[in-house]
C-alpha atoms as a PDB file:
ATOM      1  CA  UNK A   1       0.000   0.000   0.000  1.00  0.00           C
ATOM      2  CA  UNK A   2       1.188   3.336  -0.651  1.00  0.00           C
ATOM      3  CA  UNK A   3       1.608   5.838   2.261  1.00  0.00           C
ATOM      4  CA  UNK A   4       2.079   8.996   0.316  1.00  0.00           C
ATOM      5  CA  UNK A   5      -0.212  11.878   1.006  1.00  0.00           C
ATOM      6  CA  UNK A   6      -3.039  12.724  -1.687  1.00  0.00           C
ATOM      7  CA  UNK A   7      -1.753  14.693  -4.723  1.00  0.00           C
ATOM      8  CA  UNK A   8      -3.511  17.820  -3.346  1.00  0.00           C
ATOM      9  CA  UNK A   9      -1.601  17.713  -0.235  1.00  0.00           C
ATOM     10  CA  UNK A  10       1.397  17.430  -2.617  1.00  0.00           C
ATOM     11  CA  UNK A  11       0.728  20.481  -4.715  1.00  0.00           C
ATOM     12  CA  UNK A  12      -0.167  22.248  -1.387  1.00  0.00           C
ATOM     13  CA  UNK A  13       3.613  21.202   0.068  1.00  0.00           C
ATOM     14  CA  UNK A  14       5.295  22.024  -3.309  1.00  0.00           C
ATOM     15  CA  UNK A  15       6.387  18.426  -4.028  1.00  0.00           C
ATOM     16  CA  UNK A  16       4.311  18.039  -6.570  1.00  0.00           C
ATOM     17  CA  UNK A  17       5.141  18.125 -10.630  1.00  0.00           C
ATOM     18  CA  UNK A  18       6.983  21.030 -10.515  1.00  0.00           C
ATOM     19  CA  UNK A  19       4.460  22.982 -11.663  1.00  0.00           C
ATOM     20  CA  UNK A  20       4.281  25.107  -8.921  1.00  0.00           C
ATOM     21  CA  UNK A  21       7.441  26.880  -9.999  1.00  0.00           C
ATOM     22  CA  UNK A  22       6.261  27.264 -13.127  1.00  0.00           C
ATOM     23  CA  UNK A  23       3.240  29.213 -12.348  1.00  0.00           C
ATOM     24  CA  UNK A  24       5.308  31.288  -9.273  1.00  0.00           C
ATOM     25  CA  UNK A  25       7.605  32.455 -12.343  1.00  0.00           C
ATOM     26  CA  UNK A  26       4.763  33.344 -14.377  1.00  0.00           C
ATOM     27  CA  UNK A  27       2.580  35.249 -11.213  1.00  0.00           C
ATOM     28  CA  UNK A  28       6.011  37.352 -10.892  1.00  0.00           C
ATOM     29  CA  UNK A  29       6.217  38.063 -14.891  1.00  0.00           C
ATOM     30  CA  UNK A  30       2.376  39.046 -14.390  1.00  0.00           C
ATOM     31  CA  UNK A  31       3.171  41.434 -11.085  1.00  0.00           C
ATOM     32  CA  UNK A  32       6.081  43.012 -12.917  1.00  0.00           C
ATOM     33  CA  UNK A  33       4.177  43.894 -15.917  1.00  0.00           C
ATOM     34  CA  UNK A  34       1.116  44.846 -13.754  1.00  0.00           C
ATOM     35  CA  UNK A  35       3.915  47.324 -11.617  1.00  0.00           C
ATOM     36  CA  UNK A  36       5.541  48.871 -14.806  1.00  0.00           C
ATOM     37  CA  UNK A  37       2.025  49.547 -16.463  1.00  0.00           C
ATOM     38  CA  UNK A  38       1.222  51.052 -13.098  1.00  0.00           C
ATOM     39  CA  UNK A  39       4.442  52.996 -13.394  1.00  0.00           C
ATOM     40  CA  UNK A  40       4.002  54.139 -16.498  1.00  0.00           C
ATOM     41  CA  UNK A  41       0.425  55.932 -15.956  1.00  0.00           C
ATOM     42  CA  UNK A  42       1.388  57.054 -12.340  1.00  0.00           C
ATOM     43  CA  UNK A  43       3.594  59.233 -14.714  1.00  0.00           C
ATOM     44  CA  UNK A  44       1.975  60.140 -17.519  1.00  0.00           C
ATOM     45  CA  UNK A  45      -1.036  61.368 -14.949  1.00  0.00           C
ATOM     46  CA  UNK A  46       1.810  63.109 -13.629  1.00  0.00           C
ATOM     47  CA  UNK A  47       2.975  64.819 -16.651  1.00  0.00           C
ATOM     48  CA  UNK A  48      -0.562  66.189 -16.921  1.00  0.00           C
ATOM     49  CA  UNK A  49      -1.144  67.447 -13.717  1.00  0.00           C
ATOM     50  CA  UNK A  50       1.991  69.016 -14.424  1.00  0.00           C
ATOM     51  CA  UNK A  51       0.755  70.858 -17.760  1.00  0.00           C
ATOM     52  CA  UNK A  52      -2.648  71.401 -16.624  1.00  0.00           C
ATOM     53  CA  UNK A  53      -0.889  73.634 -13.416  1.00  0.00           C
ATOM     54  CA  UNK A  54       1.743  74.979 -15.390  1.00  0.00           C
ATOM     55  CA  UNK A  55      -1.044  76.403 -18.240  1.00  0.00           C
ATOM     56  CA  UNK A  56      -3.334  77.380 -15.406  1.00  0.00           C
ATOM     57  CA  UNK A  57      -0.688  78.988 -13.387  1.00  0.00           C
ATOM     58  CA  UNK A  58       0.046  81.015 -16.522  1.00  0.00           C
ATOM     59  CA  UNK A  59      -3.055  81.584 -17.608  1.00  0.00           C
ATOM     60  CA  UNK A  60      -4.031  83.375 -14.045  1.00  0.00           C
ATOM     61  CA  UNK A  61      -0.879  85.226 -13.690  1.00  0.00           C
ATOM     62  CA  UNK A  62      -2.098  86.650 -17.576  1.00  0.00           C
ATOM     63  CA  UNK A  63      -4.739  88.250 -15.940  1.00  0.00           C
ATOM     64  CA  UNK A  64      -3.792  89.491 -12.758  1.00  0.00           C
ATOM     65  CA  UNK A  65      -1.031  91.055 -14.430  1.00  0.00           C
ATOM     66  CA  UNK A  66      -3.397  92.333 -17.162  1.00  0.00           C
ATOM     67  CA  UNK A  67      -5.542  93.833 -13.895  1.00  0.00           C
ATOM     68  CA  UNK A  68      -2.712  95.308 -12.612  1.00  0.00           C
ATOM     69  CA  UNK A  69      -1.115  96.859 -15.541  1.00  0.00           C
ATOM     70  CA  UNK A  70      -4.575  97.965 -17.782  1.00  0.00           C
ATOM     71  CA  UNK A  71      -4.454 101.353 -15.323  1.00  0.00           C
ATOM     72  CA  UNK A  72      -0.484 101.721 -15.849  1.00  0.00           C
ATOM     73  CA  UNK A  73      -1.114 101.292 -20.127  1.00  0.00           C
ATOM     74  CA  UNK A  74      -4.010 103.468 -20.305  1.00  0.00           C
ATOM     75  CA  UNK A  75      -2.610 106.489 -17.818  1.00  0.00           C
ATOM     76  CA  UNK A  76       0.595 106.207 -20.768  1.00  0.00           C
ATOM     77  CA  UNK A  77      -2.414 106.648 -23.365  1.00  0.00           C
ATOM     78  CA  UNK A  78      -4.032 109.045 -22.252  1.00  0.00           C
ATOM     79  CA  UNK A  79      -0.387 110.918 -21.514  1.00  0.00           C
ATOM     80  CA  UNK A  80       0.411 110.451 -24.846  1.00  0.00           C
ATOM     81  CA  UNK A  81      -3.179 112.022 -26.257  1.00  0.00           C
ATOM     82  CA  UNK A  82      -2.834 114.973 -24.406  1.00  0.00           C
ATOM     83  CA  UNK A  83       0.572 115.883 -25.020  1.00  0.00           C
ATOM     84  CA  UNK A  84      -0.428 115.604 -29.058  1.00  0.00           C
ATOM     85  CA  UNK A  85      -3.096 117.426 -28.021  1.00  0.00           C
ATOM     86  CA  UNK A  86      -0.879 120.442 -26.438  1.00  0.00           C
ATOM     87  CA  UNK A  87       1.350 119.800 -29.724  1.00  0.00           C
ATOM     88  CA  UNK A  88       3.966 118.807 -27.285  1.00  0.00           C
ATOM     89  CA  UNK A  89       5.647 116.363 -29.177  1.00  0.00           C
ATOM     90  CA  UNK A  90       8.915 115.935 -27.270  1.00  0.00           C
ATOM     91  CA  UNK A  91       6.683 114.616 -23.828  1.00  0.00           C
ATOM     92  CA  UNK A  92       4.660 112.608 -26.466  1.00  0.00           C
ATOM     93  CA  UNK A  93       7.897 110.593 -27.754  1.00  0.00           C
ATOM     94  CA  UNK A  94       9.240 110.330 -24.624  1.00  0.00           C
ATOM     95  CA  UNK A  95       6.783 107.899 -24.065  1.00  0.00           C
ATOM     96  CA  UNK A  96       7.822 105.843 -26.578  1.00  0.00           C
ATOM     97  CA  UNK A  97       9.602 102.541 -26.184  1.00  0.00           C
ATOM     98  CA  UNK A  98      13.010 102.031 -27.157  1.00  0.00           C
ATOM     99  CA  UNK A  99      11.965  99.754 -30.387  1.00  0.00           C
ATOM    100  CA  UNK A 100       9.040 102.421 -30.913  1.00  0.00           C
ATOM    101  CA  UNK A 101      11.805 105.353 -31.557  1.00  0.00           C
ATOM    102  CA  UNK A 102      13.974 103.467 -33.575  1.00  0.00           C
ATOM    103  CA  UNK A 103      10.787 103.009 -36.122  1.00  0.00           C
ATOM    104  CA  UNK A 104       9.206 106.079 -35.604  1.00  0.00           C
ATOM    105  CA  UNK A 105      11.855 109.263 -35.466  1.00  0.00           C
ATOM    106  CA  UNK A 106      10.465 112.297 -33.671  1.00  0.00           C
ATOM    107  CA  UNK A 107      10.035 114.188 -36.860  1.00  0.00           C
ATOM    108  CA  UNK A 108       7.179 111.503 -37.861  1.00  0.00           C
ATOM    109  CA  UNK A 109       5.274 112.182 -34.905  1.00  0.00           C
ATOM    110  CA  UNK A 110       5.652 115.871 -35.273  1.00  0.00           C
ATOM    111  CA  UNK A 111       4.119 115.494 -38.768  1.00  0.00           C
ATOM    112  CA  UNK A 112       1.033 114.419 -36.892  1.00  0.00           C
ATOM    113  CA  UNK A 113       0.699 117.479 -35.885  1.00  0.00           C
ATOM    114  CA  UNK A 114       0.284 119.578 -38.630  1.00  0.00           C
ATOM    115  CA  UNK A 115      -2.404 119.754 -41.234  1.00  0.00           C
ATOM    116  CA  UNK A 116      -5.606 117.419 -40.972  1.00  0.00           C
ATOM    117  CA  UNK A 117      -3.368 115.170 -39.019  1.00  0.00           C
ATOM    118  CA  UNK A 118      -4.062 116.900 -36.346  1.00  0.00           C
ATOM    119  CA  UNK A 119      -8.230 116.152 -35.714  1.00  0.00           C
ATOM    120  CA  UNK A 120      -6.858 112.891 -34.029  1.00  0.00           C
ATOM    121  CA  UNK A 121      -5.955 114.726 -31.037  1.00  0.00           C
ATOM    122  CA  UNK A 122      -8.145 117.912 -30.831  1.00  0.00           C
ATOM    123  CA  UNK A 123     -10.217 118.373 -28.293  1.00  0.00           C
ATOM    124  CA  UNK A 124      -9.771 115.126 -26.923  1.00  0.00           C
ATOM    125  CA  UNK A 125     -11.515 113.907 -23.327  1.00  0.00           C
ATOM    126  CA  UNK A 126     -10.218 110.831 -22.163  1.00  0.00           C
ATOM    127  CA  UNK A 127      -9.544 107.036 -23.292  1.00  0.00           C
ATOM    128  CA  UNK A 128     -11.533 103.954 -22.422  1.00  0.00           C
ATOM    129  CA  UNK A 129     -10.080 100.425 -23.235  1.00  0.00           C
ATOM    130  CA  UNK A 130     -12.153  97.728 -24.062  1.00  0.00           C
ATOM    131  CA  UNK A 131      -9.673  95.371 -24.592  1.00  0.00           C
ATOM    132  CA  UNK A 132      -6.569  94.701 -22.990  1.00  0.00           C
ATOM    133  CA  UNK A 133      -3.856  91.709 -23.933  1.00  0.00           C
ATOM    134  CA  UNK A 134      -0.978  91.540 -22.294  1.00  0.00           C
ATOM    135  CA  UNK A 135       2.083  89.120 -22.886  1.00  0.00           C
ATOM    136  CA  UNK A 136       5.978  88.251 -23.032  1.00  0.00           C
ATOM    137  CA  UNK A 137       7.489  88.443 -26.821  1.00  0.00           C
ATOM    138  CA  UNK A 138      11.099  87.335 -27.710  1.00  0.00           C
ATOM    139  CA  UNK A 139      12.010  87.678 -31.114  1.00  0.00           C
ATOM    140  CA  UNK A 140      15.777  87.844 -32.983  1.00  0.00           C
ATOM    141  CA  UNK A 141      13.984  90.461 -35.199  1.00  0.00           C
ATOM    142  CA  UNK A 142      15.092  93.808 -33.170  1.00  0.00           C
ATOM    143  CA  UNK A 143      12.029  95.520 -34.764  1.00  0.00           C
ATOM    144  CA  UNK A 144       9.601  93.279 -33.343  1.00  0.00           C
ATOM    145  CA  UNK A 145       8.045  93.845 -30.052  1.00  0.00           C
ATOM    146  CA  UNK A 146      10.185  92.547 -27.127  1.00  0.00           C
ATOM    147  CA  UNK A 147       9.427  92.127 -23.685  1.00  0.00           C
ATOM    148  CA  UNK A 148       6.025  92.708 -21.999  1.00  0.00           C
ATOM    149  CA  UNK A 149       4.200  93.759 -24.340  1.00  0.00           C
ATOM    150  CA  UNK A 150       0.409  95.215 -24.577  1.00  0.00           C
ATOM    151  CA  UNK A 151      -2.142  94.701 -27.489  1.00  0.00           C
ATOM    152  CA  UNK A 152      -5.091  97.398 -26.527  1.00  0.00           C
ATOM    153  CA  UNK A 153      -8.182  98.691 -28.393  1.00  0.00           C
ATOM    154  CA  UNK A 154     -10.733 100.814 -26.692  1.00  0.00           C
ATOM    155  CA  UNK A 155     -12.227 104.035 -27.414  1.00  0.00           C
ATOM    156  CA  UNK A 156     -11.250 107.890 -27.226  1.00  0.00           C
ATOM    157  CA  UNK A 157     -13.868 110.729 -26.463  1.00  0.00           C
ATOM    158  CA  UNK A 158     -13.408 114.239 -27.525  1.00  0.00           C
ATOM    159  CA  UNK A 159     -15.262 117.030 -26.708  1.00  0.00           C
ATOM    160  CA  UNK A 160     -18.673 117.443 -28.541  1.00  0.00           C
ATOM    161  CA  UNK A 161     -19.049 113.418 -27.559  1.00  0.00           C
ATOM    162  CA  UNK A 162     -17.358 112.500 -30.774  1.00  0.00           C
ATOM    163  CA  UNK A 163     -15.882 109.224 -30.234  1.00  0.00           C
ATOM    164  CA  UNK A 164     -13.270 107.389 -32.500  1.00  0.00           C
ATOM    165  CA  UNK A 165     -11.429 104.088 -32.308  1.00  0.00           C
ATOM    166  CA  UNK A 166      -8.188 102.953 -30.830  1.00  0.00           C
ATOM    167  CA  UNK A 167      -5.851 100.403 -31.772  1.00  0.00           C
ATOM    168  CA  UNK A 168      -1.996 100.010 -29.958  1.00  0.00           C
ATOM    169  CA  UNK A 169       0.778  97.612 -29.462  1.00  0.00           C
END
């Protein structure tokens, strides 16, 4: 008679066909395929969160820096209009960027001055923007705008509630 235990009891103890082995290899082949799938999302979701912050981050610094700065651009506006206004072109150019004066020289904005030229500026009121864009530009060109630069439109009043349109960079 034969005194060896059931052949459950012998896959149980690991002495049976060996095929316990077999399927411990492949559970650990499964598990490390299972961890480097796991791996690999953990990090792509990672790479999102990353972007999603990164793009919302910017996006709300945009506009409290737009908020900030709208009263800063249109006080320079309005500057500007009443200096042309006064003919004072010297304060007027002063006001002009760096890149702005190399494009424009004085003598072009004093031409704006004369002649029919000059109903863009008399009798004006005030400025109102109605929209205000405000970003960072790098370009090799040295013409191009460089920096912080704002893209405004809006609308100027002048006395008699004439109104006309405004477009800046």
């Amino acid at each position: 008679m034969d005194n060896s235990p059931p052949v459950e009891q012998q896959l149980e103890q690991g002495t049976g066909s060996g095929m316990d082995e077999g399927s411990s290899a492949a559970a650990k082949k499964s598990r490390r395929k299972t961890v480097v799938v796991v791996a690999i999302a953990a990090a792509l979701g990672l790479c999102l969160c990353v972007c999603v912050v990164a793009g919302g981050w910017s996006m709300l610094t945009g506009i409290i820096r737009g908020a900030l700065e709208r009263d800063d651009v249109t006080a320079v506006i309005d500057e500007f209009m009443q200096a042309m206004e006064m003919k004072d072109a010297d304060a007027a150019y002063a006001l002009f960027s760096t890149r702005a004066q190399r494009q424009m020289p004085q003598s072009g904005l004093e031409e704006g001055l004369g002649g029919n030229n000059y109903v863009l500026f008399e009798g004006y009121e005030s400025v109102e923007l109605t929209h205000f864009a405000i970003n960072a530009a790098f370009s090799t060109n040295p013409d191009a705008p460089q920096g912080t630069v704002a893209q405004v439109s809006g609308t100027v009043a002048y006395q008699g509630e004439i109104r006309g349109s405004l477009t800046a960079v």
